[in-house]
PDB file of N, CA and C in Angstrom:
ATOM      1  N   UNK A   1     -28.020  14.396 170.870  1.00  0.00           N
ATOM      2  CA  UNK A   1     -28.288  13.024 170.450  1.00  0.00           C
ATOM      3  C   UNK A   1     -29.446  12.486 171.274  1.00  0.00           C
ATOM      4  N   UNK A   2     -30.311  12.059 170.615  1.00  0.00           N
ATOM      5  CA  UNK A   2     -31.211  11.027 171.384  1.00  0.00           C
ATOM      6  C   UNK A   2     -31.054  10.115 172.072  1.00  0.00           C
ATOM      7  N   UNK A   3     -31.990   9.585 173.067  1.00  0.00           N
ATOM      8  CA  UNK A   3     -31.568   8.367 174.053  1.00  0.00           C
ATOM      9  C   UNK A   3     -31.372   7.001 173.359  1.00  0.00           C
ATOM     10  N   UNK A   4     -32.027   6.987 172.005  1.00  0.00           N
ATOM     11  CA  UNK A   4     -31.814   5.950 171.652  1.00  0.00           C
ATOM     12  C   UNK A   4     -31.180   6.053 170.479  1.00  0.00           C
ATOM     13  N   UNK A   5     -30.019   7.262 170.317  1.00  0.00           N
ATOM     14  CA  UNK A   5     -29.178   7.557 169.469  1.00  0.00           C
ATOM     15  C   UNK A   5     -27.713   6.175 170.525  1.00  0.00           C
ATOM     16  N   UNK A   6     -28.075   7.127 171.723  1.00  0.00           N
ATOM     17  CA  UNK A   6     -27.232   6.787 172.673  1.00  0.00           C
ATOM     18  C   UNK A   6     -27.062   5.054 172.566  1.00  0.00           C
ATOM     19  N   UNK A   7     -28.425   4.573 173.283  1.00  0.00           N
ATOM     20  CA  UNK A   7     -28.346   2.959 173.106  1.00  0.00           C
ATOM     21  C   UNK A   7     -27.143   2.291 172.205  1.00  0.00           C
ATOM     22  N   UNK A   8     -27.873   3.222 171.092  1.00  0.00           N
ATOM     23  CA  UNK A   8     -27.501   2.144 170.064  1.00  0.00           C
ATOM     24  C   UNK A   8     -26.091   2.565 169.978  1.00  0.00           C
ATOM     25  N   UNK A   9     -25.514   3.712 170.152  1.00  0.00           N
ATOM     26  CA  UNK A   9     -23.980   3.689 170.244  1.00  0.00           C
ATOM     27  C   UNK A   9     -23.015   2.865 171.195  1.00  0.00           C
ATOM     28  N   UNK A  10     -24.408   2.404 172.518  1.00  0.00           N
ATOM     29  CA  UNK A  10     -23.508   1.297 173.322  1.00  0.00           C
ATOM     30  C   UNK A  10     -23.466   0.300 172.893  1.00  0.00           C
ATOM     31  N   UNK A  11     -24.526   0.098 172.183  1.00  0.00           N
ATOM     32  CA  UNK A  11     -24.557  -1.518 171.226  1.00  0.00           C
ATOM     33  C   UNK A  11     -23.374  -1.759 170.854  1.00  0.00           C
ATOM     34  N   UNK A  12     -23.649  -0.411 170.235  1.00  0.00           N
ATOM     35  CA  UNK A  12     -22.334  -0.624 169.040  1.00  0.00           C
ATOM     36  C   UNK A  12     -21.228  -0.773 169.626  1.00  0.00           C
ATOM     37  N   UNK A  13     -20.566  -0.318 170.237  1.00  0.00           N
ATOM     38  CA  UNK A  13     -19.023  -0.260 170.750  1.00  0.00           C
ATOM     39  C   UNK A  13     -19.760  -2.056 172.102  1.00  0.00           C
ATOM     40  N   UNK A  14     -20.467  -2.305 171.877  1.00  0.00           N
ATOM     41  CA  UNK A  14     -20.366  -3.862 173.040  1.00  0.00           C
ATOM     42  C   UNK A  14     -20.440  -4.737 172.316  1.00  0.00           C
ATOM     43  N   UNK A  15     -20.233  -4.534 171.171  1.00  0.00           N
ATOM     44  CA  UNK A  15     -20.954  -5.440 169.841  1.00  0.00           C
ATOM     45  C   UNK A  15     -20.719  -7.052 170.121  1.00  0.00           C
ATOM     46  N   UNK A  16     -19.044  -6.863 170.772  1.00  0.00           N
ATOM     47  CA  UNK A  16     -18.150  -8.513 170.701  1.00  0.00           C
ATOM     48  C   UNK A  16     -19.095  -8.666 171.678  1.00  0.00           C
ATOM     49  N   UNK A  17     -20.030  -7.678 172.900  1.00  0.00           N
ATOM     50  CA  UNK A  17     -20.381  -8.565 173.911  1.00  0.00           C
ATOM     51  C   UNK A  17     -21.993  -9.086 173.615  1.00  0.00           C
ATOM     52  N   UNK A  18     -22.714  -8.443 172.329  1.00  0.00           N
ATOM     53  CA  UNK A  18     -23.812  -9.154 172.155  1.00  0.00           C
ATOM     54  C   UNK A  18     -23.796 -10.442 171.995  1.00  0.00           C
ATOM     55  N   UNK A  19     -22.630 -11.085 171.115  1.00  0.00           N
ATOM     56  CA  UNK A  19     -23.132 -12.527 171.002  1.00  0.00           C
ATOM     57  C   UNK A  19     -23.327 -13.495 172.012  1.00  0.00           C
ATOM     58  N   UNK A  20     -23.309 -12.987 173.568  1.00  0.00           N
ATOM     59  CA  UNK A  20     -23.282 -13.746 174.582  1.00  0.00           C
ATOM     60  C   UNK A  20     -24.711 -13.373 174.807  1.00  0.00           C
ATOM     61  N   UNK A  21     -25.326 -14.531 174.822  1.00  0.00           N
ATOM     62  CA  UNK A  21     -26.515 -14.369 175.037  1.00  0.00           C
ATOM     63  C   UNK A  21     -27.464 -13.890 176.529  1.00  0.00           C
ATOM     64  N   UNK A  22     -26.846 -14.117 177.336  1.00  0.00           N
ATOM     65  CA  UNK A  22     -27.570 -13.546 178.840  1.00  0.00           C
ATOM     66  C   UNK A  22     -27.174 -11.601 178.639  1.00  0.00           C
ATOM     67  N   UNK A  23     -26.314 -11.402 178.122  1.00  0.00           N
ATOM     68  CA  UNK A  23     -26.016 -10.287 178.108  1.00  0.00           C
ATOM     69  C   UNK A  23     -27.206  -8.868 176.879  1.00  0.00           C
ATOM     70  N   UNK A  24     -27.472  -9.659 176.147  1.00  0.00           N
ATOM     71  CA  UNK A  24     -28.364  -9.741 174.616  1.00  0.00           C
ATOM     72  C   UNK A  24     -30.236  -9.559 175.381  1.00  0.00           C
ATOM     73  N   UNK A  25     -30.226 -10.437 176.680  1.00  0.00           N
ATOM     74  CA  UNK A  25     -31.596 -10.336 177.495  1.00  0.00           C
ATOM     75  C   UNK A  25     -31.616  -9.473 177.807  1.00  0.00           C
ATOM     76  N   UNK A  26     -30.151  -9.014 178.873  1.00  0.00           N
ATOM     77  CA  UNK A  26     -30.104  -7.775 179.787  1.00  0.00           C
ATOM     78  C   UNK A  26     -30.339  -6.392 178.817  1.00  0.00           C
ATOM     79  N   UNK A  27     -29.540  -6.351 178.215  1.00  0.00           N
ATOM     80  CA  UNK A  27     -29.883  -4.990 177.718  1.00  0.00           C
ATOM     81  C   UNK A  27     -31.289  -5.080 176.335  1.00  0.00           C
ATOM     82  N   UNK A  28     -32.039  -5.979 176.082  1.00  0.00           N
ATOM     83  CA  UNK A  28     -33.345  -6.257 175.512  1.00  0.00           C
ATOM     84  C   UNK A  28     -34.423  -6.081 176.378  1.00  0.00           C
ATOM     85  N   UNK A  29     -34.133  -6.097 177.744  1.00  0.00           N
ATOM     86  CA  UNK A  29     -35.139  -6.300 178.834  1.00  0.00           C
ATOM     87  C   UNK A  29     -34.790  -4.949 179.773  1.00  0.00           C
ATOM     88  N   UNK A  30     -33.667  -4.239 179.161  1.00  0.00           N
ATOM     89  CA  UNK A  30     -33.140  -2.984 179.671  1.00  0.00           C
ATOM     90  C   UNK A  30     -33.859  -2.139 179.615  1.00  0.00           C
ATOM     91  N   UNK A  31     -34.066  -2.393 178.168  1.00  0.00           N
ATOM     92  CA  UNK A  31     -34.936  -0.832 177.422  1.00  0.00           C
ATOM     93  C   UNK A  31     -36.451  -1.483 177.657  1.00  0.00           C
ATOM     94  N   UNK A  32     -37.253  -2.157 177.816  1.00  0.00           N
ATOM     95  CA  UNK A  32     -38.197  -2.366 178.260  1.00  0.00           C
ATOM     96  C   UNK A  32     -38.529  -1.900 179.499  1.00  0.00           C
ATOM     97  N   UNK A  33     -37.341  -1.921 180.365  1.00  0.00           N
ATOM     98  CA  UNK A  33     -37.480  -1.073 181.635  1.00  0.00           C
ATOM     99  C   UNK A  33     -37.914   0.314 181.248  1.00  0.00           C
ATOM    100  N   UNK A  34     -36.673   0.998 180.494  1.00  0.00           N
ATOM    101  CA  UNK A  34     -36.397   2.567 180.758  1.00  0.00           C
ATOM    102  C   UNK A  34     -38.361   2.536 180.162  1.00  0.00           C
ATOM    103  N   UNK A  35     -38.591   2.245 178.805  1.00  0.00           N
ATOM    104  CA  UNK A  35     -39.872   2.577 178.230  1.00  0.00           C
ATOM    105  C   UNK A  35     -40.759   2.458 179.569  1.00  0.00           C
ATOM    106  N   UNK A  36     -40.909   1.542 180.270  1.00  0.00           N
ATOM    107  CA  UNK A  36     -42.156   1.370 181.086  1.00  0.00           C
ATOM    108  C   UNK A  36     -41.586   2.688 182.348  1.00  0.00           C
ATOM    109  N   UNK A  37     -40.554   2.770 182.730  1.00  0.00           N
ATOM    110  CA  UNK A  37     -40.190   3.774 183.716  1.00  0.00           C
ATOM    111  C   UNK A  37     -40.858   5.331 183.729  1.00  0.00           C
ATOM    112  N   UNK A  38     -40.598   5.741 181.834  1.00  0.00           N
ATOM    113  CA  UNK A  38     -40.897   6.884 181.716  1.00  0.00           C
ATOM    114  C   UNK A  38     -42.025   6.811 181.368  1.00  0.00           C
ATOM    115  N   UNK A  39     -42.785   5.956 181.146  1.00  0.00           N
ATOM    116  CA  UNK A  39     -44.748   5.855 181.511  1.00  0.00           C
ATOM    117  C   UNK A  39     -44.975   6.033 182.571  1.00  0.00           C
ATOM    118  N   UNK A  40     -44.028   5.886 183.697  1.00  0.00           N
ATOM    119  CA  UNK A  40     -44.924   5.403 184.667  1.00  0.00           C
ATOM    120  C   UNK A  40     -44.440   6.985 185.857  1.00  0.00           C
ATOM    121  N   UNK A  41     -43.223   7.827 185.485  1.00  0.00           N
ATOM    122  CA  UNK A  41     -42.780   8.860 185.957  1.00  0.00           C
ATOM    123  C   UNK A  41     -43.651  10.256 185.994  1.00  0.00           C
ATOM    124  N   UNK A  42     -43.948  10.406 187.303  1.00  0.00           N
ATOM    125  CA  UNK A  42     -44.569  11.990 187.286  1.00  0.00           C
ATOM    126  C   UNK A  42     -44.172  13.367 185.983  1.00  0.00           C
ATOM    127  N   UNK A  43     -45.030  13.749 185.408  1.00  0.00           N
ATOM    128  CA  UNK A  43     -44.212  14.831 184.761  1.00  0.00           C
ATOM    129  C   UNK A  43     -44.521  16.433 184.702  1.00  0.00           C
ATOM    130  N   UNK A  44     -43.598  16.953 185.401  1.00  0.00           N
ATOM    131  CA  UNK A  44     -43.707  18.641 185.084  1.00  0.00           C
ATOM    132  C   UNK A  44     -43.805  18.819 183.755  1.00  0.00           C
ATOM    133  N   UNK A  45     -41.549  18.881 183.964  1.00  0.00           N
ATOM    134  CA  UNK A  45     -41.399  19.480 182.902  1.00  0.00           C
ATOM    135  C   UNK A  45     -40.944  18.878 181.845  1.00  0.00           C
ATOM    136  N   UNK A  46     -40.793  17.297 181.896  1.00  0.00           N
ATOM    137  CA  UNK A  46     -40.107  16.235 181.030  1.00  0.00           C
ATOM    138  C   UNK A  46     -38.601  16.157 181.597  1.00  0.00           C
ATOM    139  N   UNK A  47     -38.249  16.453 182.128  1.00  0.00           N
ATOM    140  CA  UNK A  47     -36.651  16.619 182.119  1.00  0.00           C
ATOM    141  C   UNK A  47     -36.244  15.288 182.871  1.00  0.00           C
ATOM    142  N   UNK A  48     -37.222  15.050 183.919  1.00  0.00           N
ATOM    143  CA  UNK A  48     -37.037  13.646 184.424  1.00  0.00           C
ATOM    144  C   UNK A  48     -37.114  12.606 183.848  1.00  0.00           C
ATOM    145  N   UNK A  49     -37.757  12.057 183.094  1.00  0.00           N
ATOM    146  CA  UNK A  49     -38.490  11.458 182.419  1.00  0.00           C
ATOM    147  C   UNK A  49     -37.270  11.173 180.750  1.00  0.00           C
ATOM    148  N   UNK A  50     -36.773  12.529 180.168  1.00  0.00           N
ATOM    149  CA  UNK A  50     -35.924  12.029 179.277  1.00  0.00           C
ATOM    150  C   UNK A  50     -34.385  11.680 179.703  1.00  0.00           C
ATOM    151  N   UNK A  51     -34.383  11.867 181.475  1.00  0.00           N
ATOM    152  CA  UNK A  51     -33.093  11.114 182.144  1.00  0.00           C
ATOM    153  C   UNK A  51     -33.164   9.833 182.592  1.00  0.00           C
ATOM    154  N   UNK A  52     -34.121   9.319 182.043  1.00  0.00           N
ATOM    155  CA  UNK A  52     -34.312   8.163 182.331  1.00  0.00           C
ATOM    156  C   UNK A  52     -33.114   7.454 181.161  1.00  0.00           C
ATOM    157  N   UNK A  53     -32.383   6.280 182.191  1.00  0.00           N
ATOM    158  CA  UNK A  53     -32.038   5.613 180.774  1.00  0.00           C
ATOM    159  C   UNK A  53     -31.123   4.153 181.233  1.00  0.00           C
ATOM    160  N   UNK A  54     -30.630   3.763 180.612  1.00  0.00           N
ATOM    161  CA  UNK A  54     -30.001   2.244 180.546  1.00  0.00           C
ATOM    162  C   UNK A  54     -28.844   3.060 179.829  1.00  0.00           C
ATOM    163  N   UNK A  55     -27.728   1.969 181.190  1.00  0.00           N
ATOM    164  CA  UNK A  55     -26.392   2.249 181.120  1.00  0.00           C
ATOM    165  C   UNK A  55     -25.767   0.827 181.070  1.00  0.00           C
ATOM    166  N   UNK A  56     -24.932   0.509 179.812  1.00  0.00           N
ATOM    167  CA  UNK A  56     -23.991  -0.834 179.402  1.00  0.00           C
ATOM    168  C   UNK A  56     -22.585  -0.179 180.209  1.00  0.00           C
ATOM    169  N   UNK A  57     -21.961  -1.118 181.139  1.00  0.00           N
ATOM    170  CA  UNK A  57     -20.784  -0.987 181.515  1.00  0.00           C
ATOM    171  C   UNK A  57     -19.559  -1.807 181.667  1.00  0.00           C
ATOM    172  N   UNK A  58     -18.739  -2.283 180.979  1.00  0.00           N
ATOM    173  CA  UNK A  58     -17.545  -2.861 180.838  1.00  0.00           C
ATOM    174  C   UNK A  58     -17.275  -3.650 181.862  1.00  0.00           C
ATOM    175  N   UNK A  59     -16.955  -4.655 182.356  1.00  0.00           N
ATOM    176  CA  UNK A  59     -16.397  -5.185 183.275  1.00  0.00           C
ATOM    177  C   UNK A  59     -15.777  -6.701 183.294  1.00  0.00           C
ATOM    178  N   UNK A  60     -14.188  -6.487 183.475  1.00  0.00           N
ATOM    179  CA  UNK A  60     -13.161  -7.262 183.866  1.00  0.00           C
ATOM    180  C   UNK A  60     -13.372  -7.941 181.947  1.00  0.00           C
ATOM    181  N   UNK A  61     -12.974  -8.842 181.794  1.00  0.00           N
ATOM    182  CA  UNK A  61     -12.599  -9.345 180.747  1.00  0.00           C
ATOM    183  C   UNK A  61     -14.033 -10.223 179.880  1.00  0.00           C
ATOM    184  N   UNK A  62     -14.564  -9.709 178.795  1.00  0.00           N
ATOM    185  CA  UNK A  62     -16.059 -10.386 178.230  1.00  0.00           C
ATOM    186  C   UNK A  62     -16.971 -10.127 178.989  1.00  0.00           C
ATOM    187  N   UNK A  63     -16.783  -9.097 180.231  1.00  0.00           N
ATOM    188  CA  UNK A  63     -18.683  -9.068 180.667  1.00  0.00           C
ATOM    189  C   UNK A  63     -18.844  -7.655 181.000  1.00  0.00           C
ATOM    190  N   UNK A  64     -20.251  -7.208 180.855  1.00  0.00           N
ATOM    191  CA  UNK A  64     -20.482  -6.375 180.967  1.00  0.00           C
ATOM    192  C   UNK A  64     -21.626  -6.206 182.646  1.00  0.00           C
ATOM    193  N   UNK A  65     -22.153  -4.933 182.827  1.00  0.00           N
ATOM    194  CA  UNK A  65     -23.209  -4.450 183.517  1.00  0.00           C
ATOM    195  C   UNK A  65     -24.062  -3.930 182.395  1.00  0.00           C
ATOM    196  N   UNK A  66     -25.748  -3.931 182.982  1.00  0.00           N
ATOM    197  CA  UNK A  66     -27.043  -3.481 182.567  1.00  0.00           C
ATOM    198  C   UNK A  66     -27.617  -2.552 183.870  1.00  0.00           C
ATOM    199  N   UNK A  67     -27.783  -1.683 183.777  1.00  0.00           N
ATOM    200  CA  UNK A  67     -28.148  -1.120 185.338  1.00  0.00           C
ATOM    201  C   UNK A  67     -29.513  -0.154 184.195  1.00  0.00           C
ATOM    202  N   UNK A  68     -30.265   0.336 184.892  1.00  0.00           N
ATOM    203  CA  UNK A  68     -31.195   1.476 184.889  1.00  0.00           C
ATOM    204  C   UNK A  68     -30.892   2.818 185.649  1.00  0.00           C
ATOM    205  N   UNK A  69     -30.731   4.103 185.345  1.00  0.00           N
ATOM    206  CA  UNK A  69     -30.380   5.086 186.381  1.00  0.00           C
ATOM    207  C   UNK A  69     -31.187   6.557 185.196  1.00  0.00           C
ATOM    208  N   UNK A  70     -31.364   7.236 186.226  1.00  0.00           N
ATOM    209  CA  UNK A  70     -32.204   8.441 186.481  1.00  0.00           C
ATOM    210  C   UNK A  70     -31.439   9.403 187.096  1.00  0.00           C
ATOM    211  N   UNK A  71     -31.658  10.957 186.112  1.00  0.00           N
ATOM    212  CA  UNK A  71     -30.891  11.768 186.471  1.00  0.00           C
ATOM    213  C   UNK A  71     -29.748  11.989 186.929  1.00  0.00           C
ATOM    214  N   UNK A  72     -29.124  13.046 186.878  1.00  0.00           N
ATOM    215  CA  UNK A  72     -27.878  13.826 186.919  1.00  0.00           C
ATOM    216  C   UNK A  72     -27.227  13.622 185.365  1.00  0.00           C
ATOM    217  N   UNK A  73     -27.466  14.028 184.131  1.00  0.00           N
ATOM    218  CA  UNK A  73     -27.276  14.719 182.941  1.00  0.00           C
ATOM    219  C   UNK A  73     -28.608  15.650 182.161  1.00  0.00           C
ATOM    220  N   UNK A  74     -29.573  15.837 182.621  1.00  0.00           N
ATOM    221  CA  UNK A  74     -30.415  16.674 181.798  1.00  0.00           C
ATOM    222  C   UNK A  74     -30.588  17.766 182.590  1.00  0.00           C
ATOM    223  N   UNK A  75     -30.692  19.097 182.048  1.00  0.00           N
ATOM    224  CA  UNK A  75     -30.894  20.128 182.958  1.00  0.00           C
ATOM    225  C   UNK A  75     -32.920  19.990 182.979  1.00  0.00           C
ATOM    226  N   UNK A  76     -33.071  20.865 184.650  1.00  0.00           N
ATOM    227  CA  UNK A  76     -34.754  21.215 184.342  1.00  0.00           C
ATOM    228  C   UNK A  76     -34.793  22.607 183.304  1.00  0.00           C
ATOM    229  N   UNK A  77     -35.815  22.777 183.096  1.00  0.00           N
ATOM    230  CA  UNK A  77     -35.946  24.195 182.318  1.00  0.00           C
ATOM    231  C   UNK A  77     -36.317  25.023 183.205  1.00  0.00           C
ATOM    232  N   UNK A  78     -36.741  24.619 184.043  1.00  0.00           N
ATOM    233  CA  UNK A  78     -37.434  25.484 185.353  1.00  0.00           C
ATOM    234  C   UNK A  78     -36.623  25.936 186.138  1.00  0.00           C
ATOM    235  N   UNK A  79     -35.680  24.908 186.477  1.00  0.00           N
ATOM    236  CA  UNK A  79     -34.587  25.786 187.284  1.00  0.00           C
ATOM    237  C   UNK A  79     -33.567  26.241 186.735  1.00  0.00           C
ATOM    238  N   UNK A  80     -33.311  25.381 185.811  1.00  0.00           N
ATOM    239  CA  UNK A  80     -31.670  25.280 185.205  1.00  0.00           C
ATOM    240  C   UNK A  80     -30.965  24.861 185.869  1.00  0.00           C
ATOM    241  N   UNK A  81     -31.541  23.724 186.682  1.00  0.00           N
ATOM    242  CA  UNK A  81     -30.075  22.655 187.392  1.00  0.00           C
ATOM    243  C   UNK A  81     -30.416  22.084 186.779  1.00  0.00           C
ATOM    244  N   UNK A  82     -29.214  20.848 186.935  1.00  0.00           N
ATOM    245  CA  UNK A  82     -29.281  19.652 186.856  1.00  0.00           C
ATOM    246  C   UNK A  82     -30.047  18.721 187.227  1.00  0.00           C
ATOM    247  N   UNK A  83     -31.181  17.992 186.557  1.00  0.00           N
ATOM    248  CA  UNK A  83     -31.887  16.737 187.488  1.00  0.00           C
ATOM    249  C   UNK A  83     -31.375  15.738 188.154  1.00  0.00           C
ATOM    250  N   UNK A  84     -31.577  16.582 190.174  1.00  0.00           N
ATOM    251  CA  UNK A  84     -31.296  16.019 190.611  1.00  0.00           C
ATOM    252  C   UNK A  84     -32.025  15.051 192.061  1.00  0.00           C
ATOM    253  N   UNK A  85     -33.432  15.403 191.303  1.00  0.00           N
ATOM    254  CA  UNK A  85     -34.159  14.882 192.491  1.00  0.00           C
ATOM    255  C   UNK A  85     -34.800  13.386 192.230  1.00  0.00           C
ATOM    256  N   UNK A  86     -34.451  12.692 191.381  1.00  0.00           N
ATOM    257  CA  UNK A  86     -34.861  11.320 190.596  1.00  0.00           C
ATOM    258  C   UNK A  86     -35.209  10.399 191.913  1.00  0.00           C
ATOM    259  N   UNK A  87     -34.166  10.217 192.851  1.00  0.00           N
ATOM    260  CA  UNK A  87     -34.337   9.797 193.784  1.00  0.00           C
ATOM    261  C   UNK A  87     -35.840  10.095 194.958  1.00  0.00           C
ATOM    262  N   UNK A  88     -35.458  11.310 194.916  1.00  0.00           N
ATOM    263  CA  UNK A  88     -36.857  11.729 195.978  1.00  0.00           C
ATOM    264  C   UNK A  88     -38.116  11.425 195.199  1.00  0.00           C
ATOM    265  N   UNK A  89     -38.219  11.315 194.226  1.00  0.00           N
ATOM    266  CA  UNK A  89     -39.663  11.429 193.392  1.00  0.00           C
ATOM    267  C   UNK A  89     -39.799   9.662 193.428  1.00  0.00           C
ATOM    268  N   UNK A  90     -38.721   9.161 193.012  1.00  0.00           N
ATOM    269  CA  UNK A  90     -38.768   7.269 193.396  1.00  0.00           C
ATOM    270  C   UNK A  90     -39.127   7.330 194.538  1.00  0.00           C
ATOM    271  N   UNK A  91     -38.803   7.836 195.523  1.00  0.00           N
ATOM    272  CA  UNK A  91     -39.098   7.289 197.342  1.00  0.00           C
ATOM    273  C   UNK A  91     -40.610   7.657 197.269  1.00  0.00           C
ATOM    274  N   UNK A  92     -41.399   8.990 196.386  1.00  0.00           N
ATOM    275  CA  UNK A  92     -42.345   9.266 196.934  1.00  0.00           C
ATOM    276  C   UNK A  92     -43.448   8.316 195.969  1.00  0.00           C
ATOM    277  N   UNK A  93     -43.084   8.673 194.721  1.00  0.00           N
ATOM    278  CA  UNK A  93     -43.733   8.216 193.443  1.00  0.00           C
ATOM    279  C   UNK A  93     -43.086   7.090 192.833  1.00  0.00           C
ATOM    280  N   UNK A  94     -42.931   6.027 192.916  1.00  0.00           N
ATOM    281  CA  UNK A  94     -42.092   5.013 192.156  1.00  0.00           C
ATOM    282  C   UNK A  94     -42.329   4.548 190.958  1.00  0.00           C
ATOM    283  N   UNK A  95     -41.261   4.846 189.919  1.00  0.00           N
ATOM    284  CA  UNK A  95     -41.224   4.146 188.963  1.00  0.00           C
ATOM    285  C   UNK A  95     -40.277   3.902 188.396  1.00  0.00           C
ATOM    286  N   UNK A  96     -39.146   3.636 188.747  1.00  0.00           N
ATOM    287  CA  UNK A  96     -38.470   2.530 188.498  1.00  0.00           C
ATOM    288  C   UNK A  96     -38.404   1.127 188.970  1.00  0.00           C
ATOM    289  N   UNK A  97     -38.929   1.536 190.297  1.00  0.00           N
ATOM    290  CA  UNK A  97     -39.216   0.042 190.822  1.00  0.00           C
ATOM    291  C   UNK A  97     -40.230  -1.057 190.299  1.00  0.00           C
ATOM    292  N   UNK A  98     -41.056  -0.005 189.572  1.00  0.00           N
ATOM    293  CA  UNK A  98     -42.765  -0.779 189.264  1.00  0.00           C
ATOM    294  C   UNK A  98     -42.084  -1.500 188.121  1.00  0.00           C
ATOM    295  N   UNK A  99     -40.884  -0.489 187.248  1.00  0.00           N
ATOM    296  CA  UNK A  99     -40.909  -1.138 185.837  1.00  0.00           C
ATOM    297  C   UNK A  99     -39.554  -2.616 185.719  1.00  0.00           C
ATOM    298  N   UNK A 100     -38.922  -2.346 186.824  1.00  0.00           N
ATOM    299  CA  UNK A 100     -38.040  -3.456 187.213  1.00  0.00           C
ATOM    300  C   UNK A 100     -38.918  -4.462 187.459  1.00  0.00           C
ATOM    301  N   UNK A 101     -40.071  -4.364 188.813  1.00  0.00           N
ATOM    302  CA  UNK A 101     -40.792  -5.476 188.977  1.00  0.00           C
ATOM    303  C   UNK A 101     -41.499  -5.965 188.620  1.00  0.00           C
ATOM    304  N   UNK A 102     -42.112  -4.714 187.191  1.00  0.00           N
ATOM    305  CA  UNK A 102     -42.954  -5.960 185.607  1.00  0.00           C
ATOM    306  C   UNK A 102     -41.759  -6.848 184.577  1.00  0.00           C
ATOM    307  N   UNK A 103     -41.080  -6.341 184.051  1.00  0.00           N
ATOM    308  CA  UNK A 103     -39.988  -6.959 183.531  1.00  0.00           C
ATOM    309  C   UNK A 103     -38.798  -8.072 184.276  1.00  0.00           C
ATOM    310  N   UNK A 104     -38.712  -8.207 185.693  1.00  0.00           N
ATOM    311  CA  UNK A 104     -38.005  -9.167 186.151  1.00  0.00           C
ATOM    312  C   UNK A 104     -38.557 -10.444 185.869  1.00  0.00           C
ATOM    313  N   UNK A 105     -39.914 -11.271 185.942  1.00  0.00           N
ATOM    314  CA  UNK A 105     -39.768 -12.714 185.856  1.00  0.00           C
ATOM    315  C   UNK A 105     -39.473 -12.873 184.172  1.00  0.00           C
ATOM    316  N   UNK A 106     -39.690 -11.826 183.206  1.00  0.00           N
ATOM    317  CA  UNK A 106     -39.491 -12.235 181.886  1.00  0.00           C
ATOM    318  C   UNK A 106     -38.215 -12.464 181.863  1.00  0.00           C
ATOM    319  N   UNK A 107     -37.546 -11.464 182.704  1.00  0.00           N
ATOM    320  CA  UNK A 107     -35.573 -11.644 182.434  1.00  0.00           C
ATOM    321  C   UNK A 107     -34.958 -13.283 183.153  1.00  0.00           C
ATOM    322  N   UNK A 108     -36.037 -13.274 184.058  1.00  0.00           N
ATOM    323  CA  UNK A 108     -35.521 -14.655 184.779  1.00  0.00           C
ATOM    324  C   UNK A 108     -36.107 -15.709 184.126  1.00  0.00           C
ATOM    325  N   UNK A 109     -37.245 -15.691 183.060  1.00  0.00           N
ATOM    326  CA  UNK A 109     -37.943 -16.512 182.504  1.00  0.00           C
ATOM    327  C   UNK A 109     -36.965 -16.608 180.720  1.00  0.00           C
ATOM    328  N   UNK A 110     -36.331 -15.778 180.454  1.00  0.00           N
ATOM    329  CA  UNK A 110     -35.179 -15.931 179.284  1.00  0.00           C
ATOM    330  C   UNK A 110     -34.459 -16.355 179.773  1.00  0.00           C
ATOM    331  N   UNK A 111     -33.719 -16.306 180.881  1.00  0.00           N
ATOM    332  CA  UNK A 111     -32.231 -16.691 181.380  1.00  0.00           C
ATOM    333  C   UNK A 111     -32.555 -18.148 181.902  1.00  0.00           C
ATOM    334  N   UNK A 112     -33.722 -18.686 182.325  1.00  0.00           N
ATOM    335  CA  UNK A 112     -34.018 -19.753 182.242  1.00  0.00           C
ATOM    336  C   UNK A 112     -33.960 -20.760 180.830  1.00  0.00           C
ATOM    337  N   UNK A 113     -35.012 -20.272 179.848  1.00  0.00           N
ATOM    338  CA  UNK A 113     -34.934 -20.742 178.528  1.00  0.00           C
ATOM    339  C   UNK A 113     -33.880 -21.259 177.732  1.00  0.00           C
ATOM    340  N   UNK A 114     -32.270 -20.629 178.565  1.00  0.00           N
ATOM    341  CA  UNK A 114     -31.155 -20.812 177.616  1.00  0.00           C
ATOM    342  C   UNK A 114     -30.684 -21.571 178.258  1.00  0.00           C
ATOM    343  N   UNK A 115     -30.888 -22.495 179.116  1.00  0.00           N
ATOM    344  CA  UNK A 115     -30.262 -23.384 179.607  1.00  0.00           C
ATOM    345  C   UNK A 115     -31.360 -25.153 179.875  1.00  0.00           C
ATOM    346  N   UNK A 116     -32.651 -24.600 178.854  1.00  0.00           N
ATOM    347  CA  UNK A 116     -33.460 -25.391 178.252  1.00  0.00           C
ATOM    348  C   UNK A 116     -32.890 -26.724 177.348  1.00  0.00           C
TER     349      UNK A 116
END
């Protein structure tokens, strides 16, 4: 399945939690991350790069988490592990950070708007 087979299967099963609107930013401003992340990621062999992704997570009663995370489910082809160096390549090469810190004032600039 594709990554954005995936998405949209979290959509789907969070569905009751789209109509809350701060939640509707987060994961709209989610995938704007992952896209700018894997522009901005060194690439061998791709394997990093299609572990890039946005994770919806359940929590306590009507709310969810939006997080961004990298590696540990795609194998390399090169080695045949698991990608597990996402981390070291952020400390050396960053890009998740770059794509968090283009997309944060828009998320704080929506979450503002709704209380316009």
């Amino acid at each position: 399945m594709s990554d954005l087979g995936t998405v949209e299967q979290q959509i789907a099963e969070l569905k009751d939690l789209l109509t809350d609107a701060p939640i509707t930013i987060l994961i709209n401003r989610g995938l704007q991350i992952v896209d700018l992340a894997r522009s901005y990621v060194r690439v061998d062999t791709g394997a990093l790069r299609s572990d890039i992704r946005m994770e919806i997570r359940r929590q306590g009663a009507g709310g969810a988490s939006v997080s961004i995370a990298a590696g540990g489910t795609q194998i390399n082809p090169k080695t045949g592990k698991i990608v597990d160096y996402a981390q070291a390549i952020e400390t050396k090469y960053p890009f998740i950070y770059p794509a968090i810190s283009s997309i944060a004032p828009m998320i704080k600039a929506d979450l503002r708007a709704l209380h316009e």
